[in-house]
Protein backbone atom coordinates (compact mmCIF):
# COMPACT_ATOMS: atom_id res chain seq x y z
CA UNK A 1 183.74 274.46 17.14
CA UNK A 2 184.22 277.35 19.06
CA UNK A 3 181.12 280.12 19.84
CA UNK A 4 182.71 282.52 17.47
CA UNK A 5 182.29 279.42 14.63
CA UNK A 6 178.87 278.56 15.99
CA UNK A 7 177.83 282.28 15.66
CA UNK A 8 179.11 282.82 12.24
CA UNK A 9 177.49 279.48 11.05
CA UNK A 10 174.22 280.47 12.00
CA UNK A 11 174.17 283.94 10.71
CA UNK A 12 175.49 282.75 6.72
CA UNK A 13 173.19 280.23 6.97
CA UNK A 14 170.07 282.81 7.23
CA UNK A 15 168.65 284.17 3.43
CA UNK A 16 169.96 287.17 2.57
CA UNK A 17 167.02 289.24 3.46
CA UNK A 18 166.45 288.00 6.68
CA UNK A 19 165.76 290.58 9.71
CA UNK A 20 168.32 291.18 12.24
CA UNK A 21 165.46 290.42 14.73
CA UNK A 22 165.10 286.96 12.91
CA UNK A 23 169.08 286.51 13.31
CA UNK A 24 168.91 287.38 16.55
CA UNK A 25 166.15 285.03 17.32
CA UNK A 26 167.96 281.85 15.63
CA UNK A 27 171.00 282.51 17.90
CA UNK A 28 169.19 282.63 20.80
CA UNK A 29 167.08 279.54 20.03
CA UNK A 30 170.23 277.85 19.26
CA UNK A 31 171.66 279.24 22.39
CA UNK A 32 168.90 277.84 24.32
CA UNK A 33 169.35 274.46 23.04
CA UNK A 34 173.12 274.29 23.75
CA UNK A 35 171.94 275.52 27.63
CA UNK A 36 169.35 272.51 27.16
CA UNK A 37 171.86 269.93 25.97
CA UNK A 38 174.53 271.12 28.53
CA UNK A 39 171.81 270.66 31.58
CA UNK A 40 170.50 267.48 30.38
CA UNK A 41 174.42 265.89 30.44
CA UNK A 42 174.84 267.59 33.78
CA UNK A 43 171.98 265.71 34.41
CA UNK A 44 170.13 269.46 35.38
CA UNK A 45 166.60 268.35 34.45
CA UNK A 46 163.41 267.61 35.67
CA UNK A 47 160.64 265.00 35.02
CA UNK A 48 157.56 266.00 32.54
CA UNK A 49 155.29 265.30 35.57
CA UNK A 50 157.68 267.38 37.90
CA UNK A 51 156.90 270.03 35.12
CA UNK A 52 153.32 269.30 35.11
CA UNK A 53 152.77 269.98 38.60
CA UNK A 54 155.08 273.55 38.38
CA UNK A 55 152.74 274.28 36.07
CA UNK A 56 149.38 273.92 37.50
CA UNK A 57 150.99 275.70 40.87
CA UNK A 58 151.17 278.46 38.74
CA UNK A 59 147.73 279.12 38.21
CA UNK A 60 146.54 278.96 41.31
């Protein structure tokens, strides 16, 4: 399915009186988890308690 498809799926699948902000949120949700899916095959990702511990060096 091409991003053209993808796109077009999305936005008839939204009720008729949805937003464009709320559109334009579910495409880039479902952007995000094609990014998501794409970086976990490429093997892109991090452990939970590598997270974790980015996390709390944030606060400090």
């Amino acid at each position: 399915m091409t991003t053209k498809e993808k796109i077009k799926d999305i936005v008839e699948n939204q009720p008729d009186d949805a937003t464009y902000d709320e559109i334009v949120r579910e495409l880039a949700f479902a952007g995000m988890i094609e990014r998501g899916i794409e970086d976990a095959y490429a093997e892109r990702t991090i452990t939970n308690q590598e997270m974790g511990h980015r996390i709390r060096s944030w606060q400090k």
